[in-house]
Protein backbone atom coordinates (compact mmCIF):
# COMPACT_ATOMS: atom_id res chain seq x y z
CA UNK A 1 69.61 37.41 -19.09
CA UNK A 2 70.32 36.46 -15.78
CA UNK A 3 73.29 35.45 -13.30
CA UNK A 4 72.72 32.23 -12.24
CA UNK A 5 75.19 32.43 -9.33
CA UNK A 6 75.26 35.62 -9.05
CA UNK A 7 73.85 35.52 -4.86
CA UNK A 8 77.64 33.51 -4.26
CA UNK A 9 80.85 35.24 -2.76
CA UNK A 10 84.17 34.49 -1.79
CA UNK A 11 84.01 37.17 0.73
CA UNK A 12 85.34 35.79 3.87
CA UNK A 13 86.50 32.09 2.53
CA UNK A 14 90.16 30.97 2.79
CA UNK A 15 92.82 31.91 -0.16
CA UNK A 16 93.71 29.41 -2.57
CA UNK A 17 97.34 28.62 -4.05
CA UNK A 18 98.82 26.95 -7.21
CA UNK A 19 99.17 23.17 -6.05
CA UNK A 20 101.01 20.82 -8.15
CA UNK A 21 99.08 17.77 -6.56
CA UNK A 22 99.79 14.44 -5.77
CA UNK A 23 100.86 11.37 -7.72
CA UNK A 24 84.32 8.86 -24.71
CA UNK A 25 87.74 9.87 -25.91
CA UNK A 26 90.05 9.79 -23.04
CA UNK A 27 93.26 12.16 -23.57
CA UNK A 28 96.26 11.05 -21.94
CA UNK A 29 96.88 14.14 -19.56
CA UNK A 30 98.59 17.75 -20.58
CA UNK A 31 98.06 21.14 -21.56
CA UNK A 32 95.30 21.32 -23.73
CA UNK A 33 94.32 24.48 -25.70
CA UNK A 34 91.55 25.45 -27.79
CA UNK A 35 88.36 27.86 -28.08
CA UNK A 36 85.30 27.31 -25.79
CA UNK A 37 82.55 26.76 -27.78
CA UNK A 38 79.79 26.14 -24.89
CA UNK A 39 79.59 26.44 -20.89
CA UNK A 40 76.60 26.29 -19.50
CA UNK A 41 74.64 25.14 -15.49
CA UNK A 42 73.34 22.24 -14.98
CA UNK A 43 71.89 20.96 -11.27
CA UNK A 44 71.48 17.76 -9.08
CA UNK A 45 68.13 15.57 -9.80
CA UNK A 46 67.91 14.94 -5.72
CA UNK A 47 69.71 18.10 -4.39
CA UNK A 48 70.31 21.96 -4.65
CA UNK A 49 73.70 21.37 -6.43
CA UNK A 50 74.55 23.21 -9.19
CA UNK A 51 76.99 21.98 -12.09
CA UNK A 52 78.69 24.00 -15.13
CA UNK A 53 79.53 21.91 -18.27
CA UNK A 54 82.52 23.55 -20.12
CA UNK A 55 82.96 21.98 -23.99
CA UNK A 56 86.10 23.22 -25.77
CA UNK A 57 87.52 22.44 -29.07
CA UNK A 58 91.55 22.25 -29.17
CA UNK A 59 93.71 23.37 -32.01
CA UNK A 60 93.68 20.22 -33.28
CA UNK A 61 89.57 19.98 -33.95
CA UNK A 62 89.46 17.57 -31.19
CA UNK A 63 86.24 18.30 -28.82
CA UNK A 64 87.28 18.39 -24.82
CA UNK A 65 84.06 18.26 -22.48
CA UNK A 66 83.88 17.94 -18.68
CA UNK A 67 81.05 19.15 -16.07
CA UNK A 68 82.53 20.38 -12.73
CA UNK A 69 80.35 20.38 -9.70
CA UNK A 70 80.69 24.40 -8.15
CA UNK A 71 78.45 24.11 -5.65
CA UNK A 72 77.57 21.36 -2.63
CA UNK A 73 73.94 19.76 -1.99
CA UNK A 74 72.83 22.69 -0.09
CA UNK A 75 73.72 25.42 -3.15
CA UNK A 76 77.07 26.49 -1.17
CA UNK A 77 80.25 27.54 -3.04
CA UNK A 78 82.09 26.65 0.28
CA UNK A 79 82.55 24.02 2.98
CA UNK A 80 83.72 24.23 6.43
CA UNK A 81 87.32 23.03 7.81
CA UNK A 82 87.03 20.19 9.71
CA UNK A 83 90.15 20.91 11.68
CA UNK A 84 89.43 24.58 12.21
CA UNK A 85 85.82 25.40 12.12
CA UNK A 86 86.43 29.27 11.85
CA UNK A 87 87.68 28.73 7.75
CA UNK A 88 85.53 28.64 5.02
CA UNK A 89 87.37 27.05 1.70
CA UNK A 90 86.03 27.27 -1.65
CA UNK A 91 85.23 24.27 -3.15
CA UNK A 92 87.52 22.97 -5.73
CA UNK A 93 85.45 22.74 -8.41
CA UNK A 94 84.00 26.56 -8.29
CA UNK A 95 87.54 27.51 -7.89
CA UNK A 96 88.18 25.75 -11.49
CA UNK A 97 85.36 27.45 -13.48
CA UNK A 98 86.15 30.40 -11.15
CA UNK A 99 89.78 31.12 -12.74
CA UNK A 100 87.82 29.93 -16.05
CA UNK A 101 86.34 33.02 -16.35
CA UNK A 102 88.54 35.30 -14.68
CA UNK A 103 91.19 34.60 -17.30
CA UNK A 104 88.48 34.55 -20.50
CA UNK A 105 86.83 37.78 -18.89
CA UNK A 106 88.21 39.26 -16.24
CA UNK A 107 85.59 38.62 -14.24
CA UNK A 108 84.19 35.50 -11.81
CA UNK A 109 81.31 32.97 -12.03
CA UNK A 110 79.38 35.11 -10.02
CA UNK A 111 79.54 37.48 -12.11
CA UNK A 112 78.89 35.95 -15.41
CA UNK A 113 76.04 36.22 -17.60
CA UNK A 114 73.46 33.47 -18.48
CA UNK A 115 70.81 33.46 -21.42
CA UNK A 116 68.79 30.12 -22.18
CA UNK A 117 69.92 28.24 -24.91
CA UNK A 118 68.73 25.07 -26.31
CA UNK A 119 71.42 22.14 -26.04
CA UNK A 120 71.43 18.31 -27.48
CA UNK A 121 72.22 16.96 -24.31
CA UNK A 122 72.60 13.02 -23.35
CA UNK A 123 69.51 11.46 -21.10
CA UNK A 124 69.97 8.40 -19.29
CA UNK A 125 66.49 7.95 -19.38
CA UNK A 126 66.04 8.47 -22.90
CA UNK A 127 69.31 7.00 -23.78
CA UNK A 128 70.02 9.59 -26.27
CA UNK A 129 70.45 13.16 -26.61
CA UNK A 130 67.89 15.25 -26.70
CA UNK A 131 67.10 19.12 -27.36
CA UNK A 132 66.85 20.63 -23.28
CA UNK A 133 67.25 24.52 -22.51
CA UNK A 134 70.22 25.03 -20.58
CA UNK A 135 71.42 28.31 -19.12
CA UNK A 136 74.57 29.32 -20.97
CA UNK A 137 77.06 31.75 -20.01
CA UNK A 138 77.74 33.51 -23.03
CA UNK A 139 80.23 36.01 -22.20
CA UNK A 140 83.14 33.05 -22.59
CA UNK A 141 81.86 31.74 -25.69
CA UNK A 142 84.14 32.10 -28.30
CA UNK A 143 87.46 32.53 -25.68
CA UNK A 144 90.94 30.73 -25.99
CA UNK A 145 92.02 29.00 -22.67
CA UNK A 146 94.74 26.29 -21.63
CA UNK A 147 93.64 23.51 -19.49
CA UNK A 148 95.54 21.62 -17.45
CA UNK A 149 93.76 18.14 -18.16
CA UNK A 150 94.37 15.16 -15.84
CA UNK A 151 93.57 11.11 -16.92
CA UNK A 152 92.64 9.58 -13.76
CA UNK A 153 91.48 6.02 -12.91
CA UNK A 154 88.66 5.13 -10.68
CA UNK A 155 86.29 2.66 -9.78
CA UNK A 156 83.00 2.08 -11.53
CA UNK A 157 80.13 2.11 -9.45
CA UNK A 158 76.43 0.54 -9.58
CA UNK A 159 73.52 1.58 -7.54
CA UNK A 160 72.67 -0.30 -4.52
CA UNK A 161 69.77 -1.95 -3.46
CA UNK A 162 68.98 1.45 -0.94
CA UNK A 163 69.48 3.73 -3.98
CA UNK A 164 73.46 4.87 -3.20
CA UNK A 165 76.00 4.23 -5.62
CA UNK A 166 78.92 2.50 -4.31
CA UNK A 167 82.20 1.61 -5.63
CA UNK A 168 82.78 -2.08 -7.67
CA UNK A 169 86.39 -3.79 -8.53
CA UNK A 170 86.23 -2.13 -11.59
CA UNK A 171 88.01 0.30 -13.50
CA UNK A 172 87.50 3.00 -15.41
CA UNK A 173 89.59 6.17 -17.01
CA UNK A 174 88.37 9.47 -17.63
CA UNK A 175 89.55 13.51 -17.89
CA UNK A 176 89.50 16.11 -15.05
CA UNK A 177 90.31 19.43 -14.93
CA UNK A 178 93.00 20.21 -12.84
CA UNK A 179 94.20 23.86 -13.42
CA UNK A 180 93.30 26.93 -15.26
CA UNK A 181 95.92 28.70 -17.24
CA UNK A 182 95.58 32.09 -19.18
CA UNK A 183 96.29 32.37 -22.72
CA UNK A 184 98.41 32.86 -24.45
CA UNK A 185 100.39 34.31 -21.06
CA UNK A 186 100.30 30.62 -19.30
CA UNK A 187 100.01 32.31 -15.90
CA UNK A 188 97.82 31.36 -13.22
CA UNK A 189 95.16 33.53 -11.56
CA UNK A 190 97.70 33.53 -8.55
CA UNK A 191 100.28 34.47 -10.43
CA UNK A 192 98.31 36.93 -11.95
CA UNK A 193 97.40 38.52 -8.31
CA UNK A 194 101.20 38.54 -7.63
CA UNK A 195 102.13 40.71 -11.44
CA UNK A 196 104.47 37.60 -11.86
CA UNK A 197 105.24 38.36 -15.55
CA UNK A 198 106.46 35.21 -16.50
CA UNK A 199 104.59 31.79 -15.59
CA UNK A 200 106.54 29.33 -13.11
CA UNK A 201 103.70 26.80 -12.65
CA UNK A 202 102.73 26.01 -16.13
CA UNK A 203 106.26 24.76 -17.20
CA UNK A 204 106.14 22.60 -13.62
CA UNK A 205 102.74 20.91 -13.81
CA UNK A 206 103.56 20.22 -17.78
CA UNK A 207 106.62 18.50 -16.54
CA UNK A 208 105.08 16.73 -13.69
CA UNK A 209 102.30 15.72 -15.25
CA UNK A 210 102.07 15.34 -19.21
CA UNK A 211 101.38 11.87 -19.94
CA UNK A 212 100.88 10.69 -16.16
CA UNK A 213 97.86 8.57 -15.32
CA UNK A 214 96.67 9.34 -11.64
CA UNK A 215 95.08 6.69 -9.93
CA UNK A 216 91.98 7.37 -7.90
CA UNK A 217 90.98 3.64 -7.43
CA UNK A 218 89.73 2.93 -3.59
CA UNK A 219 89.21 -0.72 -4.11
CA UNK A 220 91.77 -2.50 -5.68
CA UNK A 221 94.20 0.07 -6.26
CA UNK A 222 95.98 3.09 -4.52
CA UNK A 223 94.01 6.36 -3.63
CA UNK A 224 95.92 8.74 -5.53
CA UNK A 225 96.40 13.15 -4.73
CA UNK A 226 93.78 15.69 -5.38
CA UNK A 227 92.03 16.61 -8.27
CA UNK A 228 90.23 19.94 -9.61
CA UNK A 229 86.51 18.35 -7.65
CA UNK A 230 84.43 18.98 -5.15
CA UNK A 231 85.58 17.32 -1.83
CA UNK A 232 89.04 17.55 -2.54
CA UNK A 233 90.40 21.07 -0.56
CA UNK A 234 92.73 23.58 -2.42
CA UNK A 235 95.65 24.91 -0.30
CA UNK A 236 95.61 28.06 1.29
CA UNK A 237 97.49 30.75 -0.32
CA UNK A 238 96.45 33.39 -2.65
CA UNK A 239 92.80 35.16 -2.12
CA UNK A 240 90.15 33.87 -4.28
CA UNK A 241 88.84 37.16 -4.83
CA UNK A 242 87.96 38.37 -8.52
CA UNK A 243 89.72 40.99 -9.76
CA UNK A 244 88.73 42.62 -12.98
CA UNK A 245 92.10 43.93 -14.27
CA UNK A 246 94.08 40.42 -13.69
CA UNK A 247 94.37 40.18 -17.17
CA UNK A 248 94.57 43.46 -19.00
């Protein structure tokens, strides 16, 4: 057993906040509940970053799977402020699977557990799925979380001539994770931190959100808000420390 980012911190980075944002089988977005049945790392063919795949099943039977990038090209959990040098911010994405585990266990990504597992996972060379040992965190197997799922539309992209994919006129839709919620409580990791006893954000992003479509096009349609990825910076607000008493 081993933890796979267990040499990351949040030690010195910039507090996050709850931020309501801007404007396969594709859900329309919501809340969606259900048990995880498998989260595991997965890294960058041509760089350092690292990945963690989260695949739930809702109360309804219905399978919900997404991969989250946590760290940048050079392994980082972090990037640097443009407009103020002196900040660190987390990255969005390890923020996501962050709160993930702090509300299934009480304790961070860092701090989570990996054994090697064997996975039938797709290959695009292959063009199938096929049996590959994956790292998977097994302490949050088995745990009932809320996600706050986002449909988003975006541009396809092929690969140019150089290598680089680049956006096309094209459109697609697909799921992102945009916020973490604690079962059955519905309170955020923030609001956690604060002993708020009864959830305030839940009830607003449900409201702003539940059966929106956020559009993410850059060519040919209107670059919508942020979104639970890398790239994309979180607020400032609340410390994105892990605490391992959030949750009882």
């Amino acid at each position: 057993m081993t933890t796979i980012f267990g040499t990351q911190t949040t030690e010195g980075l910039e507090e996050t906040s709850d931020t309501l944002g801007g404007g396969g089988f594709i859900r329309e977005s919501g809340a969606v509940t259900g048990t995880i049945t498998a989260m595991y790392a997965g890294k960058a063919a041509n760089s350092k970053a690292m990945s963690v795949t989260i695949i739930l099943k809702d109360d309804a039977g219905k399978e919900y799977r997404d991969t989250v990038w946590v760290t940048n090209r050079d392994n980082k959990n972090f990037y640097v402020d443009k407009k103020d040098e002196s900040k660190k911010r987390e990255l969005p994405g390890w923020t996501t699977i962050d709160e993930l585990c702090l509300v299934t266990t009480n304790q961070g990504l860092a701090e989570q557990v990996s054994e090697e597992k064997t996975m039938n996972i797709y290959d695009f060379d292959a063009k199938k799925e096929i049996p590959t040992a994956v790292q998977m965190f097994t302490g949050v197997l088995g745990k009932k979380v809320t996600l706050g799922v986002l449909k988003e539309t975006k541009n396809k992209q092929k690969k140019g001539d150089d290598g680089v994919y680049v956006d096309t006129d094209e459109s697609r839709d697909e799921n992102v994770i945009d916020k973490i919620f604690h079962h059955p409580s519905n309170l955020t990791v923030v609001e956690a931190r604060k002993q708020i006893q009864t959830p305030a954000f839940y009830p607003a992003w449900v409201e702003k959100n539940t059966g929106q479509t956020r559009d993410r096009r850059k060519v040919g349609g209107a670059q919508g808000g942020r979104s639970g990825r890398p790239g994309m910076p979180p607020k400032a607000g609340e410390s994105a420390k892990a605490t391992n008493s959030l949750f009882g």
